[in-house]
Protein backbone atom coordinates (compact mmCIF):
# COMPACT_ATOMS: atom_id res chain seq x y z
CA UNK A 1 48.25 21.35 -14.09
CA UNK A 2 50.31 18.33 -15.11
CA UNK A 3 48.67 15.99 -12.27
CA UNK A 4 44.67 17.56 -13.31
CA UNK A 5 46.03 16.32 -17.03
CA UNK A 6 47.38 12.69 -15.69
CA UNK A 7 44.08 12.13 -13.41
CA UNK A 8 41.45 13.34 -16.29
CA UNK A 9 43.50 11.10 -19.29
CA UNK A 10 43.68 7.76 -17.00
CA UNK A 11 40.29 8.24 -15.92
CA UNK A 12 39.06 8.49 -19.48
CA UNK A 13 41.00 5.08 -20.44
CA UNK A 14 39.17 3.40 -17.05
CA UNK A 15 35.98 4.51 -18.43
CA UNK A 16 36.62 3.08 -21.91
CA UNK A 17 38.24 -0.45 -20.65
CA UNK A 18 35.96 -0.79 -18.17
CA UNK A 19 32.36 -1.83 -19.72
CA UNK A 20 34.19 -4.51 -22.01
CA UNK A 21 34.75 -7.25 -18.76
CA UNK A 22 31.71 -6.19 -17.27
CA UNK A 23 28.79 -9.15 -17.58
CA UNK A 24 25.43 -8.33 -16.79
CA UNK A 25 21.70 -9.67 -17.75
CA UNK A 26 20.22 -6.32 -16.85
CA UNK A 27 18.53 -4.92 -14.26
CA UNK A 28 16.10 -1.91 -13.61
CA UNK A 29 19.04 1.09 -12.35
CA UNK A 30 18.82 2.44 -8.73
CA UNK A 31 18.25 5.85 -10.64
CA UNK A 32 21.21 8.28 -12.52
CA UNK A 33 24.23 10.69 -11.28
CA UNK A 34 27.33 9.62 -9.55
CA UNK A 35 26.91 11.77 -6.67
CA UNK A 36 23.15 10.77 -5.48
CA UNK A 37 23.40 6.86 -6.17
CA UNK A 38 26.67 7.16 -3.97
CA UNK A 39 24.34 9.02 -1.25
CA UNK A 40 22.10 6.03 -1.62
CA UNK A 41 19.43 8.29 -3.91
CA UNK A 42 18.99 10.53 -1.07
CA UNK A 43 19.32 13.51 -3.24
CA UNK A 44 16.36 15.16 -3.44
CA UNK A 45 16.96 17.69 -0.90
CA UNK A 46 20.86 18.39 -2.15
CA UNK A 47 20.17 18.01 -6.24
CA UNK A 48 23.64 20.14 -6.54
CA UNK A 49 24.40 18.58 -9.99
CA UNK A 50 23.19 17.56 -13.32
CA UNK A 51 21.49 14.52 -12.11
CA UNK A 52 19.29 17.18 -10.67
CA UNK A 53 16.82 17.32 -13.69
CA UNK A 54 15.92 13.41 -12.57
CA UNK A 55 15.86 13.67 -8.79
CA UNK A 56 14.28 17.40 -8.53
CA UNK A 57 14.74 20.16 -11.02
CA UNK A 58 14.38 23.09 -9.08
CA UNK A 59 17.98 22.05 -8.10
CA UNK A 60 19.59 22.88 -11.42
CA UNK A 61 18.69 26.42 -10.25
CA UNK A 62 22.19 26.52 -7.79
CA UNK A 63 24.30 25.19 -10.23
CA UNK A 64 27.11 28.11 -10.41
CA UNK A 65 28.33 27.51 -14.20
CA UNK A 66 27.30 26.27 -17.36
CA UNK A 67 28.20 22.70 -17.73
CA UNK A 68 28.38 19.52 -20.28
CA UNK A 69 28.49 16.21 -18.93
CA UNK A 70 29.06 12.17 -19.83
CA UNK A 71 28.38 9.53 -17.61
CA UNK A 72 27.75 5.76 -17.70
CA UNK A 73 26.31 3.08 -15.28
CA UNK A 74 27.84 -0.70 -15.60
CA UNK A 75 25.37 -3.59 -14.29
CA UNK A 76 26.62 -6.67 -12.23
CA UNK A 77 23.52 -8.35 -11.56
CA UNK A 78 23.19 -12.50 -9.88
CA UNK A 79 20.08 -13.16 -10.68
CA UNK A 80 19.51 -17.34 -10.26
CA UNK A 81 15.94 -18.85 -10.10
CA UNK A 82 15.33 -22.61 -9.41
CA UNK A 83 12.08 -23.61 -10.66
CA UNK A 84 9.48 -25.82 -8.94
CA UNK A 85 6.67 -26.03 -11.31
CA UNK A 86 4.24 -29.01 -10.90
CA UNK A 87 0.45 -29.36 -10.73
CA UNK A 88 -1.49 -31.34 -8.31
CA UNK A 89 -5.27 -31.13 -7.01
CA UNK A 90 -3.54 -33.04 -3.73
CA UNK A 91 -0.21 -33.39 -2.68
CA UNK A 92 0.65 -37.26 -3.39
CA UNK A 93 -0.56 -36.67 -6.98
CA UNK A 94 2.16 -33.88 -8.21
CA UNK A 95 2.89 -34.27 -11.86
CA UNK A 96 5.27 -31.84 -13.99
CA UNK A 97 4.89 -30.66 -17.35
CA UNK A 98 8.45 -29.40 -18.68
CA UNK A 99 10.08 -26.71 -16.86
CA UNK A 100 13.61 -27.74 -15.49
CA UNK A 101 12.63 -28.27 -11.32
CA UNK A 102 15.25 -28.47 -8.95
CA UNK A 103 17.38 -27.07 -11.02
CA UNK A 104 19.34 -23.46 -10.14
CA UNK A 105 19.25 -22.32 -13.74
CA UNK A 106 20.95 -18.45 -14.72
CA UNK A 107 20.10 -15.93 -17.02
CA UNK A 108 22.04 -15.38 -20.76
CA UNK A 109 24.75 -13.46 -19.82
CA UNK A 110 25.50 -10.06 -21.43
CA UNK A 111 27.45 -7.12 -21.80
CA UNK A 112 26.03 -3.35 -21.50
CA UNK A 113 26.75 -0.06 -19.86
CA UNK A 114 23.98 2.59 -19.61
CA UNK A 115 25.13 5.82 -20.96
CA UNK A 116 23.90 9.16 -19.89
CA UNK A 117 24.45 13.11 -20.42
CA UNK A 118 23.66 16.41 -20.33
CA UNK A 119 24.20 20.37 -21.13
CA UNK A 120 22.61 22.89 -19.17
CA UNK A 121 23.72 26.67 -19.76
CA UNK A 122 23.23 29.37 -16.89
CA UNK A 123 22.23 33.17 -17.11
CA UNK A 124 23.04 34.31 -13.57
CA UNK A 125 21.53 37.78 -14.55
CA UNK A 126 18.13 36.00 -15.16
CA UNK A 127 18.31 35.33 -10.82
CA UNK A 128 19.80 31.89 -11.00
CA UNK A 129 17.95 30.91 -14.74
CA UNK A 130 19.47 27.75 -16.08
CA UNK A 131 18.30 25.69 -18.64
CA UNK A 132 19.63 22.53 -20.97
CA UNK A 133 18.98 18.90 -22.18
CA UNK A 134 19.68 15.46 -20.38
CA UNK A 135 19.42 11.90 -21.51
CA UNK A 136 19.14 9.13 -19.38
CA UNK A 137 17.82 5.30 -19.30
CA UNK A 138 15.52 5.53 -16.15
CA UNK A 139 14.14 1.90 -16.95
CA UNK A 140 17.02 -1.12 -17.85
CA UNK A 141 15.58 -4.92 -17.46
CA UNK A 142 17.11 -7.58 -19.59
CA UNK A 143 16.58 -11.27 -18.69
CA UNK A 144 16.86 -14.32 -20.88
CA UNK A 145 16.23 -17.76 -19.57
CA UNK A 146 16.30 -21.27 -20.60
CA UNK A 147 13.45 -23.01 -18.45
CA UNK A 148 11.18 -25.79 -20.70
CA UNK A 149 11.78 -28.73 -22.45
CA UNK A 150 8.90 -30.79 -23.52
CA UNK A 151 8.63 -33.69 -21.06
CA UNK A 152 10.37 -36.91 -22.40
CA UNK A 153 7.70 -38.71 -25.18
CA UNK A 154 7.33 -35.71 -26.31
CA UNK A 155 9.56 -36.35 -29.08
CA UNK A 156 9.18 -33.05 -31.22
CA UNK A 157 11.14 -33.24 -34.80
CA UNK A 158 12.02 -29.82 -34.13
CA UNK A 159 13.95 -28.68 -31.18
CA UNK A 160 12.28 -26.16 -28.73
CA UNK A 161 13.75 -22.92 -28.63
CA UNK A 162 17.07 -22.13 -26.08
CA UNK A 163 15.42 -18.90 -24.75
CA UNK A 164 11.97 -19.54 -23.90
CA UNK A 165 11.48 -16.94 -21.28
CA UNK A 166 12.80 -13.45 -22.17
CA UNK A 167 11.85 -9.84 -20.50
CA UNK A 168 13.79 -7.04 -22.09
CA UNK A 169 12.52 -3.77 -21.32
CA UNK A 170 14.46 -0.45 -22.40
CA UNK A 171 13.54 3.10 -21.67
CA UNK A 172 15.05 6.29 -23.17
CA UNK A 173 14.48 9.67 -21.82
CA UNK A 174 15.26 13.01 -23.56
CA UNK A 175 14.92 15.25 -20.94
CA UNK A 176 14.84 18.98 -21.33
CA UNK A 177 14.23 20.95 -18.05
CA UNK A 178 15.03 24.30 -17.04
CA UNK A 179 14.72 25.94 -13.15
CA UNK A 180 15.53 29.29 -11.51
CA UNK A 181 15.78 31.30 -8.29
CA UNK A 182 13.11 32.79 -6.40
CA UNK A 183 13.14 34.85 -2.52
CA UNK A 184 16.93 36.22 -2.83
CA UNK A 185 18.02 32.46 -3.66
CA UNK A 186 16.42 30.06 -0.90
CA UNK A 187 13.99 29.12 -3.49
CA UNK A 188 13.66 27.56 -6.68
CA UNK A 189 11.52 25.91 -8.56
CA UNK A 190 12.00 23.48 -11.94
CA UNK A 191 10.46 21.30 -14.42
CA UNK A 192 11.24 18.68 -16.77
CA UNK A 193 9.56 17.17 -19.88
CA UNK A 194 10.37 13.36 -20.39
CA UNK A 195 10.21 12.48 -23.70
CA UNK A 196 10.20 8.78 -23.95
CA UNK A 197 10.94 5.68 -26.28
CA UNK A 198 10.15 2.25 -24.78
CA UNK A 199 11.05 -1.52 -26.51
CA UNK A 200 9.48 -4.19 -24.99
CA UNK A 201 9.92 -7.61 -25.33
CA UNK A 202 7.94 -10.68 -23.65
CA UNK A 203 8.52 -14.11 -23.96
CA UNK A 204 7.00 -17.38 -22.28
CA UNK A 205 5.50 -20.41 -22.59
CA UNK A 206 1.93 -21.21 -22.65
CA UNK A 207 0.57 -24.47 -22.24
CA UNK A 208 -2.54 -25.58 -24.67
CA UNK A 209 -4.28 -28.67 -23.41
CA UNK A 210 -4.74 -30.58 -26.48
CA UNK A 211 -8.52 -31.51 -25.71
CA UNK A 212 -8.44 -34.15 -28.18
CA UNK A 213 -11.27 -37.12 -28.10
CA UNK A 214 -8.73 -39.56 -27.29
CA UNK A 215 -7.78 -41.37 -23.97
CA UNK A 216 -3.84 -39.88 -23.26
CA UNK A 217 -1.25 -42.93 -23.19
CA UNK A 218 1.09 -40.53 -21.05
CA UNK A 219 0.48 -36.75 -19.86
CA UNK A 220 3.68 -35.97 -22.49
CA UNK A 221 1.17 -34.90 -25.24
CA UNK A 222 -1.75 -33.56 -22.88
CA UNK A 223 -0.60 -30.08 -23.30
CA UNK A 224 0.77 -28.61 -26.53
CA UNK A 225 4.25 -26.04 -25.42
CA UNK A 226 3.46 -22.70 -27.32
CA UNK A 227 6.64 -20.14 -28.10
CA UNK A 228 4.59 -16.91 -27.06
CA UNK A 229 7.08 -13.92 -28.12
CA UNK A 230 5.73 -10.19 -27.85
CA UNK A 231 8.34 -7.74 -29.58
CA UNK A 232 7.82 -3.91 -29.92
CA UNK A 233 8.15 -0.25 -29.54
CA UNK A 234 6.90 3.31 -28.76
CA UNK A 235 6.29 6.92 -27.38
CA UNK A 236 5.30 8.38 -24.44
CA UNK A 237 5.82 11.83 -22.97
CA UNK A 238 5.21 13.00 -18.77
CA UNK A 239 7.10 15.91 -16.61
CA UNK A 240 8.13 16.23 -13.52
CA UNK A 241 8.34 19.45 -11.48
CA UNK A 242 10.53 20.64 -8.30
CA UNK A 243 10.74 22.79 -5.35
CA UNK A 244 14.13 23.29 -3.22
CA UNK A 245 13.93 25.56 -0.05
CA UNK A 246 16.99 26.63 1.44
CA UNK A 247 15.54 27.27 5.25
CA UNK A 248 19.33 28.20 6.43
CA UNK A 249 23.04 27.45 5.71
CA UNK A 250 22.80 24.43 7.26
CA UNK A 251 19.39 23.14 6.41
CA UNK A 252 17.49 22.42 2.88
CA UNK A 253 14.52 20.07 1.85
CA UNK A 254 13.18 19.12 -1.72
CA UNK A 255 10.22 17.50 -2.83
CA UNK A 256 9.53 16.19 -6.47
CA UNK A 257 6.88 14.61 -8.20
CA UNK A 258 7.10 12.87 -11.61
CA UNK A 259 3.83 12.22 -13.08
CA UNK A 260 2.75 8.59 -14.37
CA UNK A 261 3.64 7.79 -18.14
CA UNK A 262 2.08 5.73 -20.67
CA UNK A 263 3.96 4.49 -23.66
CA UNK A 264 2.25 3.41 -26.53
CA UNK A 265 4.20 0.16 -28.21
CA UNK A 266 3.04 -1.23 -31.21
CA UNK A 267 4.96 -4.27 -32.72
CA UNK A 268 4.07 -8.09 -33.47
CA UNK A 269 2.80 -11.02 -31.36
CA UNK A 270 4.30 -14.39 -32.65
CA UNK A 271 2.70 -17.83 -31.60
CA UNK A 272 4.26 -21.19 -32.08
CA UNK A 273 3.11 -24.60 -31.36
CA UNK A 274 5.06 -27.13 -30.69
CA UNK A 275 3.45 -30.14 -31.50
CA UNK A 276 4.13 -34.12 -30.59
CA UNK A 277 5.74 -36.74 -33.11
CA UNK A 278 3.40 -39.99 -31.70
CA UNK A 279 2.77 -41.65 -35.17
CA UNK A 280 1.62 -44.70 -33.14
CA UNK A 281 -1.07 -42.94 -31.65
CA UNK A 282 -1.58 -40.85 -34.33
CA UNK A 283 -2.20 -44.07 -36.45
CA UNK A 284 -4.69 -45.43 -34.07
CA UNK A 285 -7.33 -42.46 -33.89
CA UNK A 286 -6.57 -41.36 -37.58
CA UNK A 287 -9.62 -43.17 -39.35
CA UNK A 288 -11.50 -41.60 -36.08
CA UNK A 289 -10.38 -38.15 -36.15
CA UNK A 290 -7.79 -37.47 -38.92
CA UNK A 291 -7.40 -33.57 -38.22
CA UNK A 292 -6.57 -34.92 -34.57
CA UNK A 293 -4.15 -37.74 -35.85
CA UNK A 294 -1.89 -34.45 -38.25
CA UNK A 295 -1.33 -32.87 -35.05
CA UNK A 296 0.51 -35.84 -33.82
CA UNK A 297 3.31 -35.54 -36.41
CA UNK A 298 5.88 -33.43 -34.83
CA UNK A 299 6.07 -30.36 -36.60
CA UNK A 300 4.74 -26.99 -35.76
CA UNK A 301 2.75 -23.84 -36.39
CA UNK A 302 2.68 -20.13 -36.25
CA UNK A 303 1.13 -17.24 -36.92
CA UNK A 304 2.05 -13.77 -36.58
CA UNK A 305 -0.11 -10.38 -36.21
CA UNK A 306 0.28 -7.00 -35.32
CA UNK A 307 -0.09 -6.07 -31.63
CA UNK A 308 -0.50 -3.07 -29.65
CA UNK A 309 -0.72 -2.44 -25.87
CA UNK A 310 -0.25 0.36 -22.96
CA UNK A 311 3.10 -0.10 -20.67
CA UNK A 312 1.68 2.42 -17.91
CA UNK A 313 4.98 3.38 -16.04
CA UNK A 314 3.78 5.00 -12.37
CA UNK A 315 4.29 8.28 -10.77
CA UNK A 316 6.62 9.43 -8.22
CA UNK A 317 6.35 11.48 -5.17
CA UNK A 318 9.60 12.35 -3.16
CA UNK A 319 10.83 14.51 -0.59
CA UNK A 320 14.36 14.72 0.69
CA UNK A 321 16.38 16.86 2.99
CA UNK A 322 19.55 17.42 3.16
CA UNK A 323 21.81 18.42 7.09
CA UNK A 324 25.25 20.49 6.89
CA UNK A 325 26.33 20.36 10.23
CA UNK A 326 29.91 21.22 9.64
CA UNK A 327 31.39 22.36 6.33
CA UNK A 328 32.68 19.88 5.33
CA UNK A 329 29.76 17.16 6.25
CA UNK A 330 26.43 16.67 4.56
CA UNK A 331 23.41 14.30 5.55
CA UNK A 332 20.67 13.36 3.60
CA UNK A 333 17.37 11.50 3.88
CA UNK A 334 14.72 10.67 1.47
CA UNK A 335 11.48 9.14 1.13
CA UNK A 336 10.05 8.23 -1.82
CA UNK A 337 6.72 6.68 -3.20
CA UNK A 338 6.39 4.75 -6.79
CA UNK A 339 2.88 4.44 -7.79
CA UNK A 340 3.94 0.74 -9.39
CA UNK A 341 0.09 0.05 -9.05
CA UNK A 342 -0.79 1.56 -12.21
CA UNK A 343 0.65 -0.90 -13.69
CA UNK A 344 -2.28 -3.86 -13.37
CA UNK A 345 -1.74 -5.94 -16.26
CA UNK A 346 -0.55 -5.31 -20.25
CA UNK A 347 -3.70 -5.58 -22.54
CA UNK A 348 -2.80 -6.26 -26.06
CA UNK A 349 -5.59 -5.04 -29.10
CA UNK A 350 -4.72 -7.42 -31.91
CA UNK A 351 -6.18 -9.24 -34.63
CA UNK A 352 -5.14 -12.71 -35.84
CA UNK A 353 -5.78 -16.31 -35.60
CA UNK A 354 -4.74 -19.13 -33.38
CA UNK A 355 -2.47 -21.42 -35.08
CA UNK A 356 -4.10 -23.99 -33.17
CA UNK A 357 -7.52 -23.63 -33.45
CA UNK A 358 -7.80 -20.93 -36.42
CA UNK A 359 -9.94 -19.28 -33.70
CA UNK A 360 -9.63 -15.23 -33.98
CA UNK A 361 -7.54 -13.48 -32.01
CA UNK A 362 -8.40 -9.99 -30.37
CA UNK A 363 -7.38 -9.48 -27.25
CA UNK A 364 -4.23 -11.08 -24.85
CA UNK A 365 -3.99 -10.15 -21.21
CA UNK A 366 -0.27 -10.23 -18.82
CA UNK A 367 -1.37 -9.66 -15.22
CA UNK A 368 0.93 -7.81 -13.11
CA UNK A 369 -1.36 -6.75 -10.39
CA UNK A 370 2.03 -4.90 -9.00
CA UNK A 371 1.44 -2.68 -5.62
CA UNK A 372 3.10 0.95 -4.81
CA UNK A 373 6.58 0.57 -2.79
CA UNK A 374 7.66 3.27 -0.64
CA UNK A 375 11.68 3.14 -0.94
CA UNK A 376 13.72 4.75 2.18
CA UNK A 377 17.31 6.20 1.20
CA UNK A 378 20.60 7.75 3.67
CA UNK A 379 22.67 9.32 2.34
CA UNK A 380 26.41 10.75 4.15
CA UNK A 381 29.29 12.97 2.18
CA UNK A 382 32.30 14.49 4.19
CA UNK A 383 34.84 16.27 2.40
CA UNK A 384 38.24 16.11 3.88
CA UNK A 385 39.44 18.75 1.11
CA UNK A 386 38.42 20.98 -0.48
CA UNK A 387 38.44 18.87 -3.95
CA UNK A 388 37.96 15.67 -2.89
CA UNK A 389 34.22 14.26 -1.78
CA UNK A 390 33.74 10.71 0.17
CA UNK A 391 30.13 9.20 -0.23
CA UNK A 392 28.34 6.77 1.55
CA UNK A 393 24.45 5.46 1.74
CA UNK A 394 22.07 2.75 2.11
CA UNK A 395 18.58 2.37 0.85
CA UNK A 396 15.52 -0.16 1.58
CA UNK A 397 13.30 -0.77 -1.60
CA UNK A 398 10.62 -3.19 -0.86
CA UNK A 399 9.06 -5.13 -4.37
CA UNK A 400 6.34 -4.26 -6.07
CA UNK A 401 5.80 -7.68 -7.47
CA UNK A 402 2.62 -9.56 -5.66
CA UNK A 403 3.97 -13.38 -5.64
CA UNK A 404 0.94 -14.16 -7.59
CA UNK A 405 2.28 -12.83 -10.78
CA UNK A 406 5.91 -13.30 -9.62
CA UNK A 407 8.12 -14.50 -12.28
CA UNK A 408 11.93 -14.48 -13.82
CA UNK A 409 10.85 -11.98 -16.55
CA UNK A 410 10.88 -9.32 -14.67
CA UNK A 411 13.37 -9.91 -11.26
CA UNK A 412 11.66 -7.96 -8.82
CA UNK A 413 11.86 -11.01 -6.34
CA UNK A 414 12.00 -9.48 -2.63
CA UNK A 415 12.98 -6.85 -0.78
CA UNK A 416 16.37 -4.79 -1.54
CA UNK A 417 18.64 -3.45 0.55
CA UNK A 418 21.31 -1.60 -1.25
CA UNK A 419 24.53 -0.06 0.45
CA UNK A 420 27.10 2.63 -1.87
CA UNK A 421 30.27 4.29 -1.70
CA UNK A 422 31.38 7.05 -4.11
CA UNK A 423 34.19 9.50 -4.59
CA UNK A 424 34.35 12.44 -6.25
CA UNK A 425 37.02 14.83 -7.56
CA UNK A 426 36.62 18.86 -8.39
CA UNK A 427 38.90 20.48 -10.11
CA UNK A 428 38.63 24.12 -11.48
CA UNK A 429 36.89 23.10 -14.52
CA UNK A 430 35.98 19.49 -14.06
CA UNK A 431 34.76 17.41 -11.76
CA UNK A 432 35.50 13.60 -12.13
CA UNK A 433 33.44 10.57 -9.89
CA UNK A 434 32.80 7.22 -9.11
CA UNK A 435 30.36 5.17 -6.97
CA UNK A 436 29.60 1.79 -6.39
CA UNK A 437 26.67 0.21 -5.04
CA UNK A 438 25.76 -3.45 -3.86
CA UNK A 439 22.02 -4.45 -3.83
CA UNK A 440 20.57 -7.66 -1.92
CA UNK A 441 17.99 -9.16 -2.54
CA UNK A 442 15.63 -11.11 0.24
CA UNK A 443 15.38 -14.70 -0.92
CA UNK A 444 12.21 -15.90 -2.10
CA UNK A 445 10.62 -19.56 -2.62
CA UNK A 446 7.02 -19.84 -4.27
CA UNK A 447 5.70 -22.64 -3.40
CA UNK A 448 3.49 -24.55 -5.86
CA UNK A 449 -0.37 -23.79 -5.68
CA UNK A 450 -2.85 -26.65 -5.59
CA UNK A 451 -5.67 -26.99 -8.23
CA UNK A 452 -4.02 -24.81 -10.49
CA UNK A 453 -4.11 -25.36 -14.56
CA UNK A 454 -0.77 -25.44 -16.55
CA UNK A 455 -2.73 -22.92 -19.06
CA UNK A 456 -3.79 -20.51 -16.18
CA UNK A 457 -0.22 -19.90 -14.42
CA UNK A 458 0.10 -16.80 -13.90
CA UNK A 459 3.57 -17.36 -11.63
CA UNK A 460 6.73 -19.71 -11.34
CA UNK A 461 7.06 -21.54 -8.61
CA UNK A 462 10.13 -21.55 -7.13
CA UNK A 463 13.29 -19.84 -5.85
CA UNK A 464 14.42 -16.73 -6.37
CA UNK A 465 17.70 -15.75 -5.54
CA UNK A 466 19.62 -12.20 -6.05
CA UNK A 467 22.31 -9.57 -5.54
CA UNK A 468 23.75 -6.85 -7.80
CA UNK A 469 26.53 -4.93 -8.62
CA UNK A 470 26.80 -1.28 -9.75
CA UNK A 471 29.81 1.04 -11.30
CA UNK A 472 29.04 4.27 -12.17
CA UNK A 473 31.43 6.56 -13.45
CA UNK A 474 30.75 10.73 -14.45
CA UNK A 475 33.00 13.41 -16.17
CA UNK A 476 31.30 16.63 -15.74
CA UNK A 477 33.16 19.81 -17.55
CA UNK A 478 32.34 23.46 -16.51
CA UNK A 479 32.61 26.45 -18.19
């Protein structure tokens, strides 16, 4: 009893020290649960824990008490990106136009931990009946780079901002499910409702040509740098449903399918253009074109409007089984399809003016043009006691990023290979784990396409460069 108390009170302190040396810029998790990340995510076909009522529901339906539970992931991600953005109709005539080439640049470092938990409470008169509340963060993505400068000339009185690329996406799922028993307990089936709040935020520059009747001195001032910064917030609600067949003691397969979601955000758009201090140019086109010449004085402009758009998140479809061989060994395989192709581009309804132009604003379009990925996981537990678990797995993830819209917001740069180890401990009331997982990522240089506009980049150019770190850490309590 004394050594359950020691293990459960130092483990506790871990979890709270922990998080606070822990740097990380974010990055979209490998999924939730101590036990299935350190099986790789091949857990469909097991789903013998909380975690359950993300992978496949129907699994809740074994669980053999009632149960609370608190858990929290800790992101280690490397993200580095060296840019290579010029423009050139043929190769001897490359010019640049601010971004920092050649350059390995890094992401604002941070520090976060991704909480989770749940309480599910079991009738085992009602054949296996279980039912309860989790909350997880299915989507994490936090970058914040500092890529542009105005080209030299430029000579702006007012600094361009530090961050000038920033995609922060956050996802929070309230999760009730509830599952039960069917055929004398080799069935069971279970569904989940995912009630959903999204925050968005997009930032980038844009790059106005300044189309003014004037011959350019230097191509410093033939494109104006525009702050364009996209911040808000919303709703959505989906499901997802599970069966779990038992076909003998040493054999079970899952399948699972979460449908697509659509989160309504709502927030405000903010442009600002940077514009050139040139007062000797300005001077000489002035008695020509005075509203020309004021836009050569180095300050800026903005405007700001309301903004709405549609962040379709895609479906799943997964199946998993899971091998006992001996009693004390598990296997488990998974396949599982992301329908990332519903997401085709962001579409913002808005209504404002151009601080430019004073031209109305109604609509503003991000491509994504992202493609479904098919992710393969393996997953391997052997227990050489009866309280102690030893996990091991590997997954392949290809992107779903097409390198014509590939870009730091977002770090989906190549395909991932991630490798885990976990451990878990039961005691008669508790059950304490850990697992670890290390993600790499297959490098990645865009190269710069010819004949392509600064104002219709839809990429950066460039190299992309990743690997990642995950912690998790779970306290489950059982009653």
């Amino acid at each position: 009893m004394r050594f359950r108390n020691v293990v459960i009170f130092f483990f506790l302190v871990f979890l709270l020290i922990y998080p606070l040396n822990s740097h990380s810029s974010g990055l979209t998790p490998s999924g939730v649960g101590t036990k299935a990340l350190g099986l790789g995510g091949a857990f469909r076909g097991l789903a013998d824990d909380w975690s359950a009522s993300y992978w496949n529901p129907a699994g809740l339906a074994f669980q053999t008490k009632s149960e609370v539970n608190f858990s929290f992931m800790v992101l280690n991600p490397r993200p580095k990106f060296t840019p290579d953005v010029t423009f050139f109709q043929v190769e001897k005539d490359r010019y640049e136009v601010g971004y920092r080439n050649d350059i390995k640049r890094y992401p604002e470092d941070k520090t976060f931990s991704l909480p989770s938990f749940s309480g599910f409470l079991k009738f085992p008169e009602l054949n296996g009946f279980i039912t309860g509340l989790a909350f997880f963060i299915p989507y994490r993505s936090s970058f914040e780079w500092d890529l542009f400068d105005p080209l030299p000339g430029y000579n702006n009185n007012i600094p361009y901002p530090g961050i000038d690329h920033k995609g922060d996406l956050t996802v929070l799922d309230f999760h009730p499910s509830v599952a039960r028993q069917f055929m004398e307990g080799k069935l069971s089936l279970g569904a989940g409702i995912s009630i959903q709040k999204g925050d968005l935020t997009l930032r980038k520059v844009d790059l106005v040509p300044s189309d003014f009747p004037y011959p350019y001195n230097y191509r410093a001032i033939e494109n104006f740098p525009v702050d364009n910064n996209f911040e808000g917030d919303g709703w959505g609600v989906g499901a997802n449903i599970g069966l779990l067949y038992k076909a003998s003691p040493k054999f079970q397969i899952g399948v699972s399918v979460r449908s697509p979601m659509t989160l309504k955000l709502s927030g405000t758009r903010t442009l600002t253009v940077y514009l050139p201090n040139d007062s000797l140019t300005a001077s000489q086109i002035e008695p020509i074109d005075p509203v020309a010449a004021s836009h050569l004085r180095g300050y800026t402009l903005s405007s700001s409007f309301d903004s709405e758009t549609k962040l379709k998140l895609p479906a799943d479809l997964g199946v998993g089984v899971a091998i006992m061989p001996y009693s004390n060994l598990t296997v488990t395989v998974d396949v599982n399809l992301t329908t990332w192709s519903s997401l085709k581009e962001l579409k913002f309804e808005e209504k404002g003016k151009d601080p430019l132009t004073g031209k109305e604003i109604t609509e503003y379009t991000v491509p994504f043009e992202w493609k479904d990925a098919t992710r393969f996981s393996l997953g391997l537990q052997y227990m050489p006691h009866k309280s102690l678990a030893l996990r091991a797995g590997y997954f392949l993830d290809p992107t779903p990023t097409p390198d014509k819209t590939l870009t730091p917001l977002f770090f989906n740069s190549g395909e991932k290979n991630g490798y885990t180890l976990g451990v878990g401990y039961k005691g008669e009331s508790f059950e304490l784990g850990y697992s670890y997982e290390f993600s790499g990522y297959k490098e990645k240089f865009l190269k710069p396409t010819a004949g392509v506009k600064p104002e219709s980049l839809t990429n950066l150019p460039g190299r992309y460069e990743n690997s990642t770190h995950t912690s998790y850490f779970t306290f489950t309590y059982k009653f």
